[in-house]
C-alpha atoms as a PDB file:
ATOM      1  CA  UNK A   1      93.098  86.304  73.283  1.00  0.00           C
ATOM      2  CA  UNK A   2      89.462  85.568  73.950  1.00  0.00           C
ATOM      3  CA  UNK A   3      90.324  83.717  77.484  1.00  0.00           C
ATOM      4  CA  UNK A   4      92.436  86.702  78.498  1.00  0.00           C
ATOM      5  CA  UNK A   5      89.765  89.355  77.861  1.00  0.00           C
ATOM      6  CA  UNK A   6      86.911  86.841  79.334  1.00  0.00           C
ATOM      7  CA  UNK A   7      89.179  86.091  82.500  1.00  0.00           C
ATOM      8  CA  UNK A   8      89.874  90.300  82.954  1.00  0.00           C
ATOM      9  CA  UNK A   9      86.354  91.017  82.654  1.00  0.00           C
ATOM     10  CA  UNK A  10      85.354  88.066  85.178  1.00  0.00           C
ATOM     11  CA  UNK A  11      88.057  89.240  87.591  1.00  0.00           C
ATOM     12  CA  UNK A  12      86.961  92.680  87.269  1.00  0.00           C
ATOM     13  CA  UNK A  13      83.390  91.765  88.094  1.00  0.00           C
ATOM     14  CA  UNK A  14      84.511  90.169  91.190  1.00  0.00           C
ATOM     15  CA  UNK A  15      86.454  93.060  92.953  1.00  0.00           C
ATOM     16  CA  UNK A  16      84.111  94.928  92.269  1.00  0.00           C
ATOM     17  CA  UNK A  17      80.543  92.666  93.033  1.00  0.00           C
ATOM     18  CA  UNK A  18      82.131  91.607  96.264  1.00  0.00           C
ATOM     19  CA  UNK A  19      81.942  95.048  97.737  1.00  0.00           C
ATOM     20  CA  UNK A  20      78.598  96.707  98.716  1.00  0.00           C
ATOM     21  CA  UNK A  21      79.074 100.423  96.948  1.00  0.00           C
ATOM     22  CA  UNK A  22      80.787  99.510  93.843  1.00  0.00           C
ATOM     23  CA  UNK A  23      84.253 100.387  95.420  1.00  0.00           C
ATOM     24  CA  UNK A  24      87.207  98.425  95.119  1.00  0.00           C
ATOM     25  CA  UNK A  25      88.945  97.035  98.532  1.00  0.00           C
ATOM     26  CA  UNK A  26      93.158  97.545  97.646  1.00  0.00           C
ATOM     27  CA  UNK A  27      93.289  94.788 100.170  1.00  0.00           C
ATOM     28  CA  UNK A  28      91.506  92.580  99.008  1.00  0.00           C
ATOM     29  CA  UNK A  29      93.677  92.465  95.616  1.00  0.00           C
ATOM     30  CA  UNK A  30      95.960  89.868  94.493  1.00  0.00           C
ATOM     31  CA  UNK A  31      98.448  91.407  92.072  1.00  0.00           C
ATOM     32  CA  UNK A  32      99.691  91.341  89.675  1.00  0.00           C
ATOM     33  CA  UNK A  33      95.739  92.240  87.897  1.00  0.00           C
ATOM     34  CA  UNK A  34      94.699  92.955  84.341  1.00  0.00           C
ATOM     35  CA  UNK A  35      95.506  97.075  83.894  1.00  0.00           C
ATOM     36  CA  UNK A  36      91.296  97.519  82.954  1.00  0.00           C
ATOM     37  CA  UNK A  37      90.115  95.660  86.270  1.00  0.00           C
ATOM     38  CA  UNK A  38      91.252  99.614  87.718  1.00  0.00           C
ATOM     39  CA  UNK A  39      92.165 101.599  84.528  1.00  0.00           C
ATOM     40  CA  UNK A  40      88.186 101.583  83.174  1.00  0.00           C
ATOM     41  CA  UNK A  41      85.155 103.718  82.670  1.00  0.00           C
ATOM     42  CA  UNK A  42      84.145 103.085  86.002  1.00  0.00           C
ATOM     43  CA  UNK A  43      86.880 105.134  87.643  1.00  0.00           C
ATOM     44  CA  UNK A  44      88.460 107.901  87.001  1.00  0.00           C
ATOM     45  CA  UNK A  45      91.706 107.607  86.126  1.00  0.00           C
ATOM     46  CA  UNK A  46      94.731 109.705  84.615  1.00  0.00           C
ATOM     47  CA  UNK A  47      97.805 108.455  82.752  1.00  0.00           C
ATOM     48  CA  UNK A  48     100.694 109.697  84.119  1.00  0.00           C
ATOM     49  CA  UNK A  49     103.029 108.338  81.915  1.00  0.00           C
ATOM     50  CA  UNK A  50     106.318 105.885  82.473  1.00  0.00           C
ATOM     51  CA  UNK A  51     107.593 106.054  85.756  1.00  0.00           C
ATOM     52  CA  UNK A  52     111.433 106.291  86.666  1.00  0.00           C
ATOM     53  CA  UNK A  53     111.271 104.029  89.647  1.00  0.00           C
ATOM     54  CA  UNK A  54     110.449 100.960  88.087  1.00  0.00           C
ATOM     55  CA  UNK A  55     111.348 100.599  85.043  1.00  0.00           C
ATOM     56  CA  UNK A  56     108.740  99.135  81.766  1.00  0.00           C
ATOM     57  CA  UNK A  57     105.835 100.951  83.594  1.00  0.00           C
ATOM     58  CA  UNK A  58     103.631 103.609  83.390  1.00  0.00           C
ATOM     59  CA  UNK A  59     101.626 105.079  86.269  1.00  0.00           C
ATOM     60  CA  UNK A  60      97.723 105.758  85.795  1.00  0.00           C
ATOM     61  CA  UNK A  61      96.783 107.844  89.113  1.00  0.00           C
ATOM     62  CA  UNK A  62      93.223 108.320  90.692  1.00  0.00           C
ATOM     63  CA  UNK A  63      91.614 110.770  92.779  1.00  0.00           C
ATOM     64  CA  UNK A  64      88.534 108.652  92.834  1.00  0.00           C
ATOM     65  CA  UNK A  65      86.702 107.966  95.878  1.00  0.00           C
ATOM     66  CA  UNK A  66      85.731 104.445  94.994  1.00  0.00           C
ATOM     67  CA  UNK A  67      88.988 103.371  94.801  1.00  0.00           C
ATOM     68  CA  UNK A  68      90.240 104.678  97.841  1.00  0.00           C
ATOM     69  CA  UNK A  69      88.690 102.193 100.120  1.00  0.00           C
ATOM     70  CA  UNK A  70      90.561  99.436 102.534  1.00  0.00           C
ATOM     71  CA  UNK A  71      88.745  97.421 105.029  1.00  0.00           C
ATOM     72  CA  UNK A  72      85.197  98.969 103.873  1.00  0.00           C
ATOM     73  CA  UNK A  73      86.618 102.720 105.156  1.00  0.00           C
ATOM     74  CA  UNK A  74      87.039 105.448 102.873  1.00  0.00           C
ATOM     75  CA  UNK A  75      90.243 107.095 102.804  1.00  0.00           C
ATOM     76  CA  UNK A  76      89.145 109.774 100.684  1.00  0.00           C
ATOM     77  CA  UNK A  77      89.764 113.716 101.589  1.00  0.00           C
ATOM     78  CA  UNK A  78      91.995 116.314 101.147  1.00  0.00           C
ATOM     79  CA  UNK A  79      94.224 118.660 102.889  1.00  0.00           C
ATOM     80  CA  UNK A  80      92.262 121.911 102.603  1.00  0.00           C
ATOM     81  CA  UNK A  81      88.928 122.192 100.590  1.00  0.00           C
ATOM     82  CA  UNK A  82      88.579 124.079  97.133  1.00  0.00           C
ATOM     83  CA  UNK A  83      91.957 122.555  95.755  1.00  0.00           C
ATOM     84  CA  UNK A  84      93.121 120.067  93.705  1.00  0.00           C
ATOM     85  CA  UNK A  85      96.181 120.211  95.302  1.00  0.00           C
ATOM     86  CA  UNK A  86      96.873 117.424  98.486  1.00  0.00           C
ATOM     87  CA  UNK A  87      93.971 115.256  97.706  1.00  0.00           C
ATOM     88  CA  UNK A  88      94.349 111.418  99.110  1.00  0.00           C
ATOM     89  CA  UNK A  89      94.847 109.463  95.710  1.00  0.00           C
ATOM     90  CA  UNK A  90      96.048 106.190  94.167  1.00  0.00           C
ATOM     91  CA  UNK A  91      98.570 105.279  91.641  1.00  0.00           C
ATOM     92  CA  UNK A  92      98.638 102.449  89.511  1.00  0.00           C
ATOM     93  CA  UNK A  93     102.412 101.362  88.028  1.00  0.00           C
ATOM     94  CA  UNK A  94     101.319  99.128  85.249  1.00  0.00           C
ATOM     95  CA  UNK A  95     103.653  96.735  82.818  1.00  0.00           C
ATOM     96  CA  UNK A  96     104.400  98.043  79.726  1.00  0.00           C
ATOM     97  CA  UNK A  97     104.709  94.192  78.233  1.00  0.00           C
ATOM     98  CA  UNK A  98     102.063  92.405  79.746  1.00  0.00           C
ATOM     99  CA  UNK A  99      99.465  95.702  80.788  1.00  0.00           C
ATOM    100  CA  UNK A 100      99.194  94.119  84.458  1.00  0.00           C
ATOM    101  CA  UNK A 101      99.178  96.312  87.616  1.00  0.00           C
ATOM    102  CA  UNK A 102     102.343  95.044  89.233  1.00  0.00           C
ATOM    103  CA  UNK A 103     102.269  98.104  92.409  1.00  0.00           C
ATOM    104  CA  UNK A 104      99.683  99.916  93.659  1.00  0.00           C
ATOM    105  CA  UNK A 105     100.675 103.268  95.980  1.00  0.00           C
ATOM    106  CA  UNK A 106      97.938 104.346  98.327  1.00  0.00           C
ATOM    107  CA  UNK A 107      98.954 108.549  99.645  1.00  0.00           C
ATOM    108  CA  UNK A 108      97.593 110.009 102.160  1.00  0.00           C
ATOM    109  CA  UNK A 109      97.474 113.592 103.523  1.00  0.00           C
ATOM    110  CA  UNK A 110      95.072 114.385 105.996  1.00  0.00           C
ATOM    111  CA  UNK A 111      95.940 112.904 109.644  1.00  0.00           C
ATOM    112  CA  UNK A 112      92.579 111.319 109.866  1.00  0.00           C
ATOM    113  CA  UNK A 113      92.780 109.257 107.095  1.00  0.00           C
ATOM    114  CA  UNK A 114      96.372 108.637 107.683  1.00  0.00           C
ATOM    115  CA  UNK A 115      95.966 107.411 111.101  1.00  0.00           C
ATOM    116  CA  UNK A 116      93.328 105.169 109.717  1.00  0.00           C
ATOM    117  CA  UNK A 117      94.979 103.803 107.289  1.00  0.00           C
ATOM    118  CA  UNK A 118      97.522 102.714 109.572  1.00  0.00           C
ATOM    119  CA  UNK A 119      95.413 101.385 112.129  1.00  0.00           C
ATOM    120  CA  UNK A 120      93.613  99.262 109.463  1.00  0.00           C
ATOM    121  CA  UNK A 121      97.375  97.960 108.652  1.00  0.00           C
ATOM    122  CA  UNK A 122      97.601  96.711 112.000  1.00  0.00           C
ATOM    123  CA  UNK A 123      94.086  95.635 112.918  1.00  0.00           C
ATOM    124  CA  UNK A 124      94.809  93.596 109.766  1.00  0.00           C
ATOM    125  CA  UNK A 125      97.791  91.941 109.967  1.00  0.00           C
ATOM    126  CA  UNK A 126      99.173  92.966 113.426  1.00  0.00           C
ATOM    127  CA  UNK A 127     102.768  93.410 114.058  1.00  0.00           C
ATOM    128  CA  UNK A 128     104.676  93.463 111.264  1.00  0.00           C
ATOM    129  CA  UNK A 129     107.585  91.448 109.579  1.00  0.00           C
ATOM    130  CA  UNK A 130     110.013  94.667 109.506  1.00  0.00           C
ATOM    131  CA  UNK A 131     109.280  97.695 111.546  1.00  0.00           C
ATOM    132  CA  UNK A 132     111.589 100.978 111.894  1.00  0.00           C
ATOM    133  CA  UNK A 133     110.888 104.108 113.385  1.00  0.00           C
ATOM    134  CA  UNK A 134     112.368 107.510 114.219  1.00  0.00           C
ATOM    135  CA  UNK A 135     110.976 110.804 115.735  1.00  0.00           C
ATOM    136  CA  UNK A 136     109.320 111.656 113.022  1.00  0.00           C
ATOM    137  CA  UNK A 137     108.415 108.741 110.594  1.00  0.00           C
ATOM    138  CA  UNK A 138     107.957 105.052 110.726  1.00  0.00           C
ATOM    139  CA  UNK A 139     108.361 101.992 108.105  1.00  0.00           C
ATOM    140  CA  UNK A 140     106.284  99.176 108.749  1.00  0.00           C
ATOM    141  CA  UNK A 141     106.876  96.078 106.075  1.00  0.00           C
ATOM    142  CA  UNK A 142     104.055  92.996 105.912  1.00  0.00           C
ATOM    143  CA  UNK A 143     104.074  89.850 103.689  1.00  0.00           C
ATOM    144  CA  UNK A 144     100.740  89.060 103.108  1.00  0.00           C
ATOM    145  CA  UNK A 145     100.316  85.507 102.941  1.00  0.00           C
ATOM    146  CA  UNK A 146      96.359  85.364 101.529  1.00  0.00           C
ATOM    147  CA  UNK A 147      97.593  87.906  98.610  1.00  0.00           C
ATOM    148  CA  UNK A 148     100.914  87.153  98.523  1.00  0.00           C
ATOM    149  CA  UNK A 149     101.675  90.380  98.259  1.00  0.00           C
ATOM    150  CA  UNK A 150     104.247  92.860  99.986  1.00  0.00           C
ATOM    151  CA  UNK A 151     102.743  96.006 102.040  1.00  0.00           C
ATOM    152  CA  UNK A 152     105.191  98.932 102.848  1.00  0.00           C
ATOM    153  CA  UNK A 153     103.698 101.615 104.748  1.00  0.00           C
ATOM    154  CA  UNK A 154     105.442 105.341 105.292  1.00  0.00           C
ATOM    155  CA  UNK A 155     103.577 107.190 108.174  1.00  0.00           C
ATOM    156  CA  UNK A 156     105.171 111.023 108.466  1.00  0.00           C
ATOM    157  CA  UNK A 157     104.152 112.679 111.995  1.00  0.00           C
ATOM    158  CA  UNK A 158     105.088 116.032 111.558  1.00  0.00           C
ATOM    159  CA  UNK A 159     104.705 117.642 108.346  1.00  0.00           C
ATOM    160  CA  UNK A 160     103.999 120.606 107.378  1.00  0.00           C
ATOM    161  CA  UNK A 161     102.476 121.410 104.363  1.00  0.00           C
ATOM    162  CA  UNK A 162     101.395 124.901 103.054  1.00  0.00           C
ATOM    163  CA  UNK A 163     100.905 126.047 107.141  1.00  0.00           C
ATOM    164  CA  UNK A 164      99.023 123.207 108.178  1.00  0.00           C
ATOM    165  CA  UNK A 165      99.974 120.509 110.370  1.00  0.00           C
ATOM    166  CA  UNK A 166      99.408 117.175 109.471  1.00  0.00           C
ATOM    167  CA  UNK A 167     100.655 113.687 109.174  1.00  0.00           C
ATOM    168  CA  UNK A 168     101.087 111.861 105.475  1.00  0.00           C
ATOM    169  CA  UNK A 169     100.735 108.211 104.411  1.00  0.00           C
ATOM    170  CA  UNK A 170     102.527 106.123 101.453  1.00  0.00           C
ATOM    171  CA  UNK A 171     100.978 102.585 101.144  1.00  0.00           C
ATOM    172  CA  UNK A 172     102.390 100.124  98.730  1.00  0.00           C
ATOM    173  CA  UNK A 173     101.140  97.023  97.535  1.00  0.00           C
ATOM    174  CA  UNK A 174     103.766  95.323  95.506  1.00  0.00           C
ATOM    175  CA  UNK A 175     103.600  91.902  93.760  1.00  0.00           C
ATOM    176  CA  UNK A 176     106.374  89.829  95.325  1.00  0.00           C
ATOM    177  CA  UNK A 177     107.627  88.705  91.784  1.00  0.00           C
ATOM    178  CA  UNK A 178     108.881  92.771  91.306  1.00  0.00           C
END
């Protein structure tokens, strides 16, 4: 048990020492990670509770800036200021069994950060493996081969939320082994 908790607190001290603020670059993760490399005093970090889409999990989610980083760009913000309504955030789905962050879902809702985050996609791994659009939304699919990880990416164009225009962002990183 020693091992585990000195190999969770070494991996936790790398994410985080390899990035120049103290922010943590979603990435640059491998999954599946130790829950308390993300779920820690460092961040700030609710428990949701279990989660009905995947089942023996329970979702921690973030509003955090630190953690809302890709690439070394922020992709913090909300939709309208003075709310805590709409605000970019992150959600962790962690194993019930093993307490290892299995998916990680990135949402956007401001078009600036959305169309960055979907620019990093591509600058980053460039066309990807599954692509499908309509006239409103796309679905991009990569396979990250460094990670190994899968990367599904929802871009809405049109929405339309509380009177404001604006286009809205769903990033998951998934271990392949889900």
């Amino acid at each position: 048990m020693k091992l585990h908790k000195l190999f969770s607190l070494i991996t936790a001290f790398l994410i985080i020492s390899c990035t120049s603020k103290n922010e943590v670059d979603l990435l640059k993760l491998k999954l599946p990670i130790p829950e308390n490399v993300m779920v820690n005093d460092m961040f700030k970090t609710e428990l949701l509770g279990p989660t009905k889409v995947i089942e023996g999990y329970n979702v921690h989610m973030s509003k955090d800036p630190k953690l809302l980083f890709l690439n070394d760009e922020s992709l913090s913000g909300s939709l309208t200021e003075n709310s805590d309504l709409f605000i970019n955030n992150i959600e962790f789905y962690v194993q019930n069994e093993n307490k290892h962050i299995g998916v990680i879902n990135l949402n956007t809702f401001t078009t600036k950060t959305t169309e960055l985050l979907h620019e990093i996609l591509l600058d980053k791994f460039d066309e990807p493996n599954y692509y499908e659009s309509a006239s409103n939304i796309s679905h991009s699919i990569w396979e990250d081969e460094n990670s190994n990880n899968t990367i599904i990416f929802s871009h809405k164009y049109d929405e339309n939320i509380r009177d404001i225009d604006t286009e809205i962002g769903s990033l998951y990183i998934l271990d392949k082994k889900i």
